[in-house]
N, C-alpha and C. Protein backbone atom coordinates (compact mmCIF):
# COMPACT_ATOMS: atom_id res chain seq x y z
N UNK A 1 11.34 -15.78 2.60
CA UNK A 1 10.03 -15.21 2.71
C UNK A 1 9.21 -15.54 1.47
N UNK A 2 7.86 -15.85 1.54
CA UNK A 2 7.03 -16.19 0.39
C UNK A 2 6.30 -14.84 0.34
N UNK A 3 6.01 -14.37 -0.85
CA UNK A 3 5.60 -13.57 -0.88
C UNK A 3 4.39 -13.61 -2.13
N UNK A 4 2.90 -13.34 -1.84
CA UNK A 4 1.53 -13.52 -2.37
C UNK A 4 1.26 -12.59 -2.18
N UNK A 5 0.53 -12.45 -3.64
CA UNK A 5 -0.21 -10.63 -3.96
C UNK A 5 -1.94 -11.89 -4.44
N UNK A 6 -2.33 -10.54 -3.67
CA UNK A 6 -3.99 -10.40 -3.48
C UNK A 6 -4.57 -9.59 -4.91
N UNK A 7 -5.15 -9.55 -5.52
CA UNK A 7 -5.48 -8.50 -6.28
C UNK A 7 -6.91 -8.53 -7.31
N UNK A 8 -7.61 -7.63 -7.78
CA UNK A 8 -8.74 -7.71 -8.33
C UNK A 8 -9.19 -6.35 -8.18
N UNK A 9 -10.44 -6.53 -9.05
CA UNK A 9 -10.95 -5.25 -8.74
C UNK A 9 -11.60 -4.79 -7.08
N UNK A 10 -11.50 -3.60 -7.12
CA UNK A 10 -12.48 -2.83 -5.98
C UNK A 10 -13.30 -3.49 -5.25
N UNK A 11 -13.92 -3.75 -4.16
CA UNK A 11 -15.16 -4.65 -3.56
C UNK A 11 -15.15 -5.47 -4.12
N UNK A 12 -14.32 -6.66 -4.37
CA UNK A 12 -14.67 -7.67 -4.58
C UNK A 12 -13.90 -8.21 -3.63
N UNK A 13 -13.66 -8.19 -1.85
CA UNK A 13 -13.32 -9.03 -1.26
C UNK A 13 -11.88 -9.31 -1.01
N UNK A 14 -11.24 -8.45 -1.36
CA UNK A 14 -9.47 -8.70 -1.84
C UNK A 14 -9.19 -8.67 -0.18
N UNK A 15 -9.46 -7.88 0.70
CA UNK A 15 -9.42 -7.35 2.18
C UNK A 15 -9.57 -8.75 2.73
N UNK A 16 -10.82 -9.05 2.94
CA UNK A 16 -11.20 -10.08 3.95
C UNK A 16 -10.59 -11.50 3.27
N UNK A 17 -10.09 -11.57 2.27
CA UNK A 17 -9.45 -13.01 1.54
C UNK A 17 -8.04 -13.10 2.13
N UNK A 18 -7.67 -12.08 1.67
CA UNK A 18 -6.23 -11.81 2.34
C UNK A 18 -5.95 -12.49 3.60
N UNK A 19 -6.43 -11.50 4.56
CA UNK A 19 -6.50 -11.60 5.71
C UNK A 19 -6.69 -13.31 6.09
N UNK A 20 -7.32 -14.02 5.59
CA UNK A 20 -7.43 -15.45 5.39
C UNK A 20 -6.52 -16.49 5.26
N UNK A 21 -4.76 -15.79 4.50
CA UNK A 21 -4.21 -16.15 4.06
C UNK A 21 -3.19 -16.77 5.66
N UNK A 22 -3.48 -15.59 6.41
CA UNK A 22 -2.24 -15.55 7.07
C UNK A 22 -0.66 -15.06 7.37
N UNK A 23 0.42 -15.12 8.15
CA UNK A 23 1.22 -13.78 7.38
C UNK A 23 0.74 -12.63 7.67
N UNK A 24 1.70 -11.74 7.36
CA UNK A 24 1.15 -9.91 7.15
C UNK A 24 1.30 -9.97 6.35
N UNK A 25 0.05 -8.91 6.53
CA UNK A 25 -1.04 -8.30 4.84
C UNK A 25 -0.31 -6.77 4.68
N UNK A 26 0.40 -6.34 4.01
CA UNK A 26 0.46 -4.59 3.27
C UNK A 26 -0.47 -4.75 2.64
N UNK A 27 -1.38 -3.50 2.87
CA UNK A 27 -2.33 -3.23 1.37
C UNK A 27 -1.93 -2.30 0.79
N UNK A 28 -2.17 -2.44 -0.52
CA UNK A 28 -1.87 -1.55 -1.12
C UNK A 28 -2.83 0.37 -1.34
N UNK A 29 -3.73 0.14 -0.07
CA UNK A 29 -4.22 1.13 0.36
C UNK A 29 -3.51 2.00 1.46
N UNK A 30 -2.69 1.12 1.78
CA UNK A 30 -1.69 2.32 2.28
C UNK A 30 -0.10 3.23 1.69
N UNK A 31 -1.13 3.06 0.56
CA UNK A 31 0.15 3.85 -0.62
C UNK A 31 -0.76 4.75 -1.87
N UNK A 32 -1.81 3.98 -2.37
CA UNK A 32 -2.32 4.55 -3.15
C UNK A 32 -3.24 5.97 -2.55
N UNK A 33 -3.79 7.35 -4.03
CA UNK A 33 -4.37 7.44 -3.62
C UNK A 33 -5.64 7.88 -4.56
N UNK A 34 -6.38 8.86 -4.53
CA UNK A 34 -7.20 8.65 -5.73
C UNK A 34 -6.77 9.25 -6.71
N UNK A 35 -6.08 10.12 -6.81
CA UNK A 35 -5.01 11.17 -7.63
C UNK A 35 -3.62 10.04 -8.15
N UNK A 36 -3.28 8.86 -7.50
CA UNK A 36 -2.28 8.39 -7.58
C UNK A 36 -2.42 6.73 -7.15
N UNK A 37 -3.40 6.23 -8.10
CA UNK A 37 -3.50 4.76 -8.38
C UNK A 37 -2.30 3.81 -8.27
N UNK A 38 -1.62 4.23 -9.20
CA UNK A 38 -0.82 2.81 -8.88
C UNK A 38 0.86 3.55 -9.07
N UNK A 39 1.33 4.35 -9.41
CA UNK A 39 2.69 4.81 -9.73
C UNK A 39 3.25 5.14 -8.27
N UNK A 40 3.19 5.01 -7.23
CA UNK A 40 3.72 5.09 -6.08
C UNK A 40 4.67 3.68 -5.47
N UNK A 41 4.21 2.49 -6.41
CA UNK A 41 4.45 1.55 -6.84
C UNK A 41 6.09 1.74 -6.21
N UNK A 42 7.29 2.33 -6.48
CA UNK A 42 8.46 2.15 -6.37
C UNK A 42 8.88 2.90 -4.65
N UNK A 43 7.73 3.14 -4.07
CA UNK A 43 7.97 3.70 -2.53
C UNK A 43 7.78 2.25 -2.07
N UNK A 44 6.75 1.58 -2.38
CA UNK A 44 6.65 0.21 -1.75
C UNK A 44 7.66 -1.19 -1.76
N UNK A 45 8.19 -0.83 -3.11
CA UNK A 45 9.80 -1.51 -3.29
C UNK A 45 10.72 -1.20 -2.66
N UNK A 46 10.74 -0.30 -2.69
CA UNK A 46 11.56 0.81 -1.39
C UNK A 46 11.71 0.58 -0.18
N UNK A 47 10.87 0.97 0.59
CA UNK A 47 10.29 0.89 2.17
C UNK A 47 9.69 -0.55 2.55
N UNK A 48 9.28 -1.38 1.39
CA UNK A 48 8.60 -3.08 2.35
C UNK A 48 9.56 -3.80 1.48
N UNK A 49 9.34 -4.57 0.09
CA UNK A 49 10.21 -5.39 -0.65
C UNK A 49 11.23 -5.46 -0.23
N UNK A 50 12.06 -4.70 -0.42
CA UNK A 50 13.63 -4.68 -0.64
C UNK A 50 14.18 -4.70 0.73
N UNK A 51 13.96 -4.07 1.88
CA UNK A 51 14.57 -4.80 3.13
C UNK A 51 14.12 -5.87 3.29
N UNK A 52 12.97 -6.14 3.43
CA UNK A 52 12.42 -7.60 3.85
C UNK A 52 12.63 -9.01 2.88
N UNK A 53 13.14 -8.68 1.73
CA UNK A 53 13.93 -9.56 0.67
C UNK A 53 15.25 -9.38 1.07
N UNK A 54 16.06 -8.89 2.45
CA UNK A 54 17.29 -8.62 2.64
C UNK A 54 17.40 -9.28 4.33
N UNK A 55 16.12 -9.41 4.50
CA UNK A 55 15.98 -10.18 5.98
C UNK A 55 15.98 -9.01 6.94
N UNK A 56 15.44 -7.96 6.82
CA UNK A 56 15.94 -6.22 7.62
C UNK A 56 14.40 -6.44 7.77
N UNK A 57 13.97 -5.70 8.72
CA UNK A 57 12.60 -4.78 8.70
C UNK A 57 12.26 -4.00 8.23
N UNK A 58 11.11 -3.78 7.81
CA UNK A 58 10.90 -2.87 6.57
C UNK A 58 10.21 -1.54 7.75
N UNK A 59 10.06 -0.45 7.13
CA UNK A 59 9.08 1.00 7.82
C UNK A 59 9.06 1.80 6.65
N UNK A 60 7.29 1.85 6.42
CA UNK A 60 6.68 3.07 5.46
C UNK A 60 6.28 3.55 5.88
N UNK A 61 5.30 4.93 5.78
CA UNK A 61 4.38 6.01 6.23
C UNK A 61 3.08 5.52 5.42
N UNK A 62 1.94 5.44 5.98
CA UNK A 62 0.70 4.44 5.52
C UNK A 62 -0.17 6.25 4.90
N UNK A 63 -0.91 5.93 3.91
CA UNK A 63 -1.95 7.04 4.21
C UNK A 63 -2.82 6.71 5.35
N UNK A 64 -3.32 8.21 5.47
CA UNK A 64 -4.01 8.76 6.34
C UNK A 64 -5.27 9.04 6.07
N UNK A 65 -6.76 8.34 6.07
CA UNK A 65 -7.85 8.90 5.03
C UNK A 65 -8.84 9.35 6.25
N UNK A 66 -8.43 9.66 7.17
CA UNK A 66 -9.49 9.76 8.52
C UNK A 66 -10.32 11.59 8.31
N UNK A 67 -9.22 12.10 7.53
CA UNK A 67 -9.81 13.30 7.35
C UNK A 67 -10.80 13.29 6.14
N UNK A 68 -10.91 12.29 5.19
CA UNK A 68 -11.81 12.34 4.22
C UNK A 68 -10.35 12.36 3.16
N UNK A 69 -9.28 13.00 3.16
CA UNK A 69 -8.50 12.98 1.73
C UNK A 69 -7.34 12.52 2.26
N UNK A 70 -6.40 11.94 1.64
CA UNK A 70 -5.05 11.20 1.90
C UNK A 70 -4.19 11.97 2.19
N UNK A 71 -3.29 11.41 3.34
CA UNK A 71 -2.46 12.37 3.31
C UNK A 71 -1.32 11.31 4.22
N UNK A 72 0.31 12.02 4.53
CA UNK A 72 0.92 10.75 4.88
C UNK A 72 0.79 10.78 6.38
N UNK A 73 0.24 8.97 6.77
CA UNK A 73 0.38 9.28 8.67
C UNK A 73 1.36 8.33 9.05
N UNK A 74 0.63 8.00 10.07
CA UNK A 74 1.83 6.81 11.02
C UNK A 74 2.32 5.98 10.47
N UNK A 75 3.76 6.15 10.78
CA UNK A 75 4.62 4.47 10.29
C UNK A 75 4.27 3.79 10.61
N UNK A 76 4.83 2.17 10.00
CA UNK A 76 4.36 1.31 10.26
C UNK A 76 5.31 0.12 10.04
N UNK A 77 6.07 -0.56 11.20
CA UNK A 77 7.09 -1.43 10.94
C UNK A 77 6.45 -3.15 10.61
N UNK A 78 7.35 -3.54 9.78
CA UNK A 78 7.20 -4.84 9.35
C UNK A 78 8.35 -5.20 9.53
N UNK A 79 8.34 -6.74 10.64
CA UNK A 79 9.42 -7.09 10.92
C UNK A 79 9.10 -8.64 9.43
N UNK A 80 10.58 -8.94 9.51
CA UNK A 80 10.37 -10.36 8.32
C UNK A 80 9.60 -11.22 8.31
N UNK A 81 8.62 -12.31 7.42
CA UNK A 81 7.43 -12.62 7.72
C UNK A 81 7.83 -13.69 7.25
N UNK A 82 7.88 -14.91 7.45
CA UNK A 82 7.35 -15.98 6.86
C UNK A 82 6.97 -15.85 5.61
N UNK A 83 5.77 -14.99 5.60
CA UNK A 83 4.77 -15.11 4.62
C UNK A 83 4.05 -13.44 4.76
N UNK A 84 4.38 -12.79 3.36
CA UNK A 84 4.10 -11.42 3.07
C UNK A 84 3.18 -11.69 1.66
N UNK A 85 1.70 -11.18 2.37
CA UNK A 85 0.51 -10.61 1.77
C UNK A 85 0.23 -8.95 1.04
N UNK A 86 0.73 -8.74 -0.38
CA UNK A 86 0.68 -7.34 -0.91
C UNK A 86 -0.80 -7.85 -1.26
N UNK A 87 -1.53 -7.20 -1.00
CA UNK A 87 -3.22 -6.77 -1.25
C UNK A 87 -3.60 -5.28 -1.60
N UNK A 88 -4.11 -5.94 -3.02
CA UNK A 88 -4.57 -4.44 -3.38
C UNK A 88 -4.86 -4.12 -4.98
N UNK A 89 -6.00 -3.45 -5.48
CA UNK A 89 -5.42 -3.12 -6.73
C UNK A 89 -4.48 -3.09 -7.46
N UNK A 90 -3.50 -3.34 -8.56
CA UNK A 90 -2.13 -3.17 -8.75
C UNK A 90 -1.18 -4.26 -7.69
N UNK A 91 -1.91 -5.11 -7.33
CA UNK A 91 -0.52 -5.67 -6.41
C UNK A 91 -0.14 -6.93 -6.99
N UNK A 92 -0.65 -7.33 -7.91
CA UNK A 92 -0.15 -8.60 -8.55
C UNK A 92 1.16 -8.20 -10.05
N UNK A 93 0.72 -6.53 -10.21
CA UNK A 93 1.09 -6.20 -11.16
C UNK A 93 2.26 -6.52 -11.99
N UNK A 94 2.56 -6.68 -13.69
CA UNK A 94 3.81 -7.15 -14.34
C UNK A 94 4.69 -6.94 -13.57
N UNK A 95 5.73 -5.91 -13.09
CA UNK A 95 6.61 -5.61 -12.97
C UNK A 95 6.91 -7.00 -11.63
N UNK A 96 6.34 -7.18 -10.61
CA UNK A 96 6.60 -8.14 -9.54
C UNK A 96 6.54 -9.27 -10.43
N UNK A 97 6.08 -9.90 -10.99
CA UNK A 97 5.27 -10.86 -11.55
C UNK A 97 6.40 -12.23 -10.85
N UNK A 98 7.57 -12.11 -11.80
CA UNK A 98 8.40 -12.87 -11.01
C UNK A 98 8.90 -13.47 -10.04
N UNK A 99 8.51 -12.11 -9.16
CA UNK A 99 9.05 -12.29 -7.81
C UNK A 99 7.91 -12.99 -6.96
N UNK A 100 7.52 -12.89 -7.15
CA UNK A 100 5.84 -13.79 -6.71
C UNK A 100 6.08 -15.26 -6.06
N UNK A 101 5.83 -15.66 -5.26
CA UNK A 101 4.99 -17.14 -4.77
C UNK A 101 3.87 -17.48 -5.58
N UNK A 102 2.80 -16.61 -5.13
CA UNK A 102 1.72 -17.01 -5.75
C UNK A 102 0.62 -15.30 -6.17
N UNK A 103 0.24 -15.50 -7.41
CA UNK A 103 -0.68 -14.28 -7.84
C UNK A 103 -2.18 -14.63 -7.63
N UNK A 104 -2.60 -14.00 -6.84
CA UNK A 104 -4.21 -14.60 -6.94
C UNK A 104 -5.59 -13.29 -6.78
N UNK A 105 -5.89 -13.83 -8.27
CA UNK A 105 -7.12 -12.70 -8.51
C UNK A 105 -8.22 -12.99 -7.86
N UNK A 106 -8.81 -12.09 -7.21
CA UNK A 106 -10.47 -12.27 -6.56
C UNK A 106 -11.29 -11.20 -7.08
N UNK A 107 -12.37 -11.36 -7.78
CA UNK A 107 -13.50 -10.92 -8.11
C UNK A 107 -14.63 -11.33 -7.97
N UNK A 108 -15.60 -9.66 -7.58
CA UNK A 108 -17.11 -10.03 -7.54
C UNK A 108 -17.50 -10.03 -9.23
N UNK A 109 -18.21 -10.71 -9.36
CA UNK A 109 -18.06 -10.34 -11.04
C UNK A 109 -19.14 -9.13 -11.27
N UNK A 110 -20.08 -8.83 -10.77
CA UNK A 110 -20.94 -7.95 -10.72
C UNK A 110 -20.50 -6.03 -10.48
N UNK A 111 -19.91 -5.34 -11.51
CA UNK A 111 -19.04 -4.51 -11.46
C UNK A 111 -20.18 -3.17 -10.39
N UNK A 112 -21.51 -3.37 -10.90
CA UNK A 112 -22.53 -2.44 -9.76
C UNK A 112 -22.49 -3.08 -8.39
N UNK A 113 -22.34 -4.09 -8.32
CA UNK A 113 -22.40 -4.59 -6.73
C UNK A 113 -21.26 -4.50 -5.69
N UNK A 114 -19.79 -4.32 -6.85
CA UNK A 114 -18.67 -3.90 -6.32
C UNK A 114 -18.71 -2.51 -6.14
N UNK A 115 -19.40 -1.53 -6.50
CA UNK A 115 -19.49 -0.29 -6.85
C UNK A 115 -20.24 -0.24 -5.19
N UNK A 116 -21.09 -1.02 -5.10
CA UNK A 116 -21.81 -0.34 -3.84
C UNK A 116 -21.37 -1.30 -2.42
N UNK A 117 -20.62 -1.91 -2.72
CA UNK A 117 -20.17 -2.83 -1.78
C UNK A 117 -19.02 -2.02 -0.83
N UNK A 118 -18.54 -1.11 -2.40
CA UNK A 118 -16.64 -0.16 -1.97
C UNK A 118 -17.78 1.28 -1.43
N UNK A 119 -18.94 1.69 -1.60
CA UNK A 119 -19.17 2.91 -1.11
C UNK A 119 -19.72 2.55 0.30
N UNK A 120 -20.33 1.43 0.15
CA UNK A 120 -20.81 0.89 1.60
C UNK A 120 -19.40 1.03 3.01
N UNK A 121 -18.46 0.52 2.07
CA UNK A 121 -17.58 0.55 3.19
C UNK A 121 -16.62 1.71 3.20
N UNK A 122 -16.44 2.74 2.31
CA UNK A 122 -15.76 4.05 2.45
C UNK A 122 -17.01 5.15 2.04
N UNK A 123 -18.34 4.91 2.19
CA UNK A 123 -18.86 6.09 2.17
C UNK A 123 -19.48 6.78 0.93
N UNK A 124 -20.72 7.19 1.35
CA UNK A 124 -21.58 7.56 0.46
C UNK A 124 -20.67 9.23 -0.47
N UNK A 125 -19.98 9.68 0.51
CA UNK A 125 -19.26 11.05 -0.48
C UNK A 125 -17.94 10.24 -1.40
N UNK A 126 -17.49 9.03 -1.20
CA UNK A 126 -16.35 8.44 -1.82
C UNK A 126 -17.09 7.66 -3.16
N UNK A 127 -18.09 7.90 -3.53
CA UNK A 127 -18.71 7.25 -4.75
C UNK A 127 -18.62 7.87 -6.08
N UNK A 128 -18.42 8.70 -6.35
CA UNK A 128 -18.23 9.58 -7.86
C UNK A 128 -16.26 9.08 -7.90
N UNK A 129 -15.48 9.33 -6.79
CA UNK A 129 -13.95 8.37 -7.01
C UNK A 129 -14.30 7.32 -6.96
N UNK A 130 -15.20 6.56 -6.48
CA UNK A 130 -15.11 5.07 -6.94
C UNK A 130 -15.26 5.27 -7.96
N UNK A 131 -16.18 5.32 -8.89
CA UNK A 131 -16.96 5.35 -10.09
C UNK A 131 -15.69 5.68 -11.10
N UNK A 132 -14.89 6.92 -10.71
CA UNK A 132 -13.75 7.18 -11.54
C UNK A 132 -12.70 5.99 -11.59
N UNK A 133 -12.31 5.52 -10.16
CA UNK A 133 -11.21 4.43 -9.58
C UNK A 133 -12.28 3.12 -10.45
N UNK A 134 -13.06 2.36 -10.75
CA UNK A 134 -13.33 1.14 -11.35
C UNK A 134 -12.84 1.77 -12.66
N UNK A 135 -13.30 2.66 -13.77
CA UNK A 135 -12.78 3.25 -15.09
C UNK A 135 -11.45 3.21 -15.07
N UNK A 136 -10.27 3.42 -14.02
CA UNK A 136 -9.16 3.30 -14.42
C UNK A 136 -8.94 2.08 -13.83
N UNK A 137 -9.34 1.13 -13.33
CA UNK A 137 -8.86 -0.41 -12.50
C UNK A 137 -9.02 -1.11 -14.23
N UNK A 138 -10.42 -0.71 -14.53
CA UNK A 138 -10.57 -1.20 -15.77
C UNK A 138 -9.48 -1.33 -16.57
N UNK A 139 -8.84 0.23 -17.07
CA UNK A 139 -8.02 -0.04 -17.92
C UNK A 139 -6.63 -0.42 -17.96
N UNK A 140 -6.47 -0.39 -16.42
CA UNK A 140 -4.90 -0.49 -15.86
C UNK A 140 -5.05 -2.24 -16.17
N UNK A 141 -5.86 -3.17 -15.88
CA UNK A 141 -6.05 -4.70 -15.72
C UNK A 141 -5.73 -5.28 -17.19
N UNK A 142 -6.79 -4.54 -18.07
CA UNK A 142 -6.19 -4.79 -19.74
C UNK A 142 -5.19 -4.15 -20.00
N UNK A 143 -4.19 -3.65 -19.95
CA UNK A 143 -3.43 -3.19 -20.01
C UNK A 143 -2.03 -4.34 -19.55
N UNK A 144 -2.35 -4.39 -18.14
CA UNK A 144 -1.60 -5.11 -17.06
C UNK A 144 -1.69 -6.88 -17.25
N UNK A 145 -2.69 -6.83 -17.59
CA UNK A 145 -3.11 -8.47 -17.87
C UNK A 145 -3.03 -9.27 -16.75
N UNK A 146 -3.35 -8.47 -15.69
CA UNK A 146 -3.14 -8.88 -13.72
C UNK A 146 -3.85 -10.51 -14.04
N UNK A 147 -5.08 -10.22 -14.88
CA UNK A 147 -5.86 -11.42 -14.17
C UNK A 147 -5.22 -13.02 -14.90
N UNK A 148 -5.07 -12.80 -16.53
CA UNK A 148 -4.40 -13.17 -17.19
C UNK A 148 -3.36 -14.23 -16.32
N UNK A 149 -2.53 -13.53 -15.52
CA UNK A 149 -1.15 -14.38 -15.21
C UNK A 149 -1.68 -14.59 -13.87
N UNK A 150 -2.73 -14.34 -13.28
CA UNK A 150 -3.10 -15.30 -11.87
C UNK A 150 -2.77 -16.77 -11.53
N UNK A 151 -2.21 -17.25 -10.81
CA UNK A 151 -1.85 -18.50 -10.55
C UNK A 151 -3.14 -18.93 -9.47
N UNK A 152 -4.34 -18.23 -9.31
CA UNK A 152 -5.80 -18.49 -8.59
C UNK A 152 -6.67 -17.82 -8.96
N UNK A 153 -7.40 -18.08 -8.76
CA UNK A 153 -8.83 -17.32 -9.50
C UNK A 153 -9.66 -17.48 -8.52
N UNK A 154 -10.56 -16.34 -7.83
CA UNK A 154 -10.87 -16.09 -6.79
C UNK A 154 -12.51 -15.98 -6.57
N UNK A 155 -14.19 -16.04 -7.31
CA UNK A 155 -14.89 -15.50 -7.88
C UNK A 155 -15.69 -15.69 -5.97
N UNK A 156 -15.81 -14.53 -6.46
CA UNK A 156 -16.61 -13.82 -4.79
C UNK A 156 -18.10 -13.53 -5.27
N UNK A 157 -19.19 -13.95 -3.71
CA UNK A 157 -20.62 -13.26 -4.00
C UNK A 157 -21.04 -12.39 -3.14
């Protein structure tokens, strides 16, 4: 199995690139949540990685955001892929780095246009957590050095 992580900031396109790639896409929106950015991180090693690096089918519980706040809903089986797409904030992150095919960052570079691009598509009450969620993407990326070790560089308009 090849396995390619999607990753960048917020509205900048990480969704519809993906999807481009081919393969199944996990996002990493069906783990995170706004309380819990990226440390859920070892459910997804758990439940997708590690069977499907074993040739098994993988099954997680996706969030649920239909009510307005996260919560856990329907499983969701992944049988072995060819080709496995992690998309998402945090999905290129150090710890995989290795295990990688390919890391590829996509950004809008315009951090207000991503700002209204992510409320456009989750909603005018989801904008004060965006606003919080770019402040910590921010510092998790310097930190993480996601873009740094990209093996693509992605620049979206």
């Amino acid at each position: 199995m090849r396995l390619v992580a999607v990753d960048g900031p917020s509205g900048s396109g990480k969704t519809t690139f993906a999807a481009g790639l081919g393969g199944v896409v996990v996002p990493t929106d069906h783990f995170a949540t706004w309380d819990d950015p990226v440390s859920w991180w070892p459910r997804l090693v758990a439940q997708v990685l590690e069977p499907l690096w074993a040739g098994r089918p993988a099954r997680y519980q996706r969030m649920d955001w239909s009510e307005g706040r996260p919560r856990l809903g329907e499983w969701v089986t992944v049988e072995p892929p060819e080709l496995l797409v992690v998309e998402g904030v945090s999905a290129a992150r150090r710890s995989i780095a290795a295990r990688l095919d390919e890391a590829i960052w996509v950004e809008l570079p315009d951090e207000r246009e991503r700002l209204e691009r992510a409320v456009k598509r989750d909603g005018e009450a989801s904008r004060g957590h965006l606003e919080r969620w770019q402040a910590f993407e921010r510092g998790w990326f310097a930190v993480d050095g996601t873009k740094a070790r990209a093996d693509r560089i992605v620049i979206t308009d």
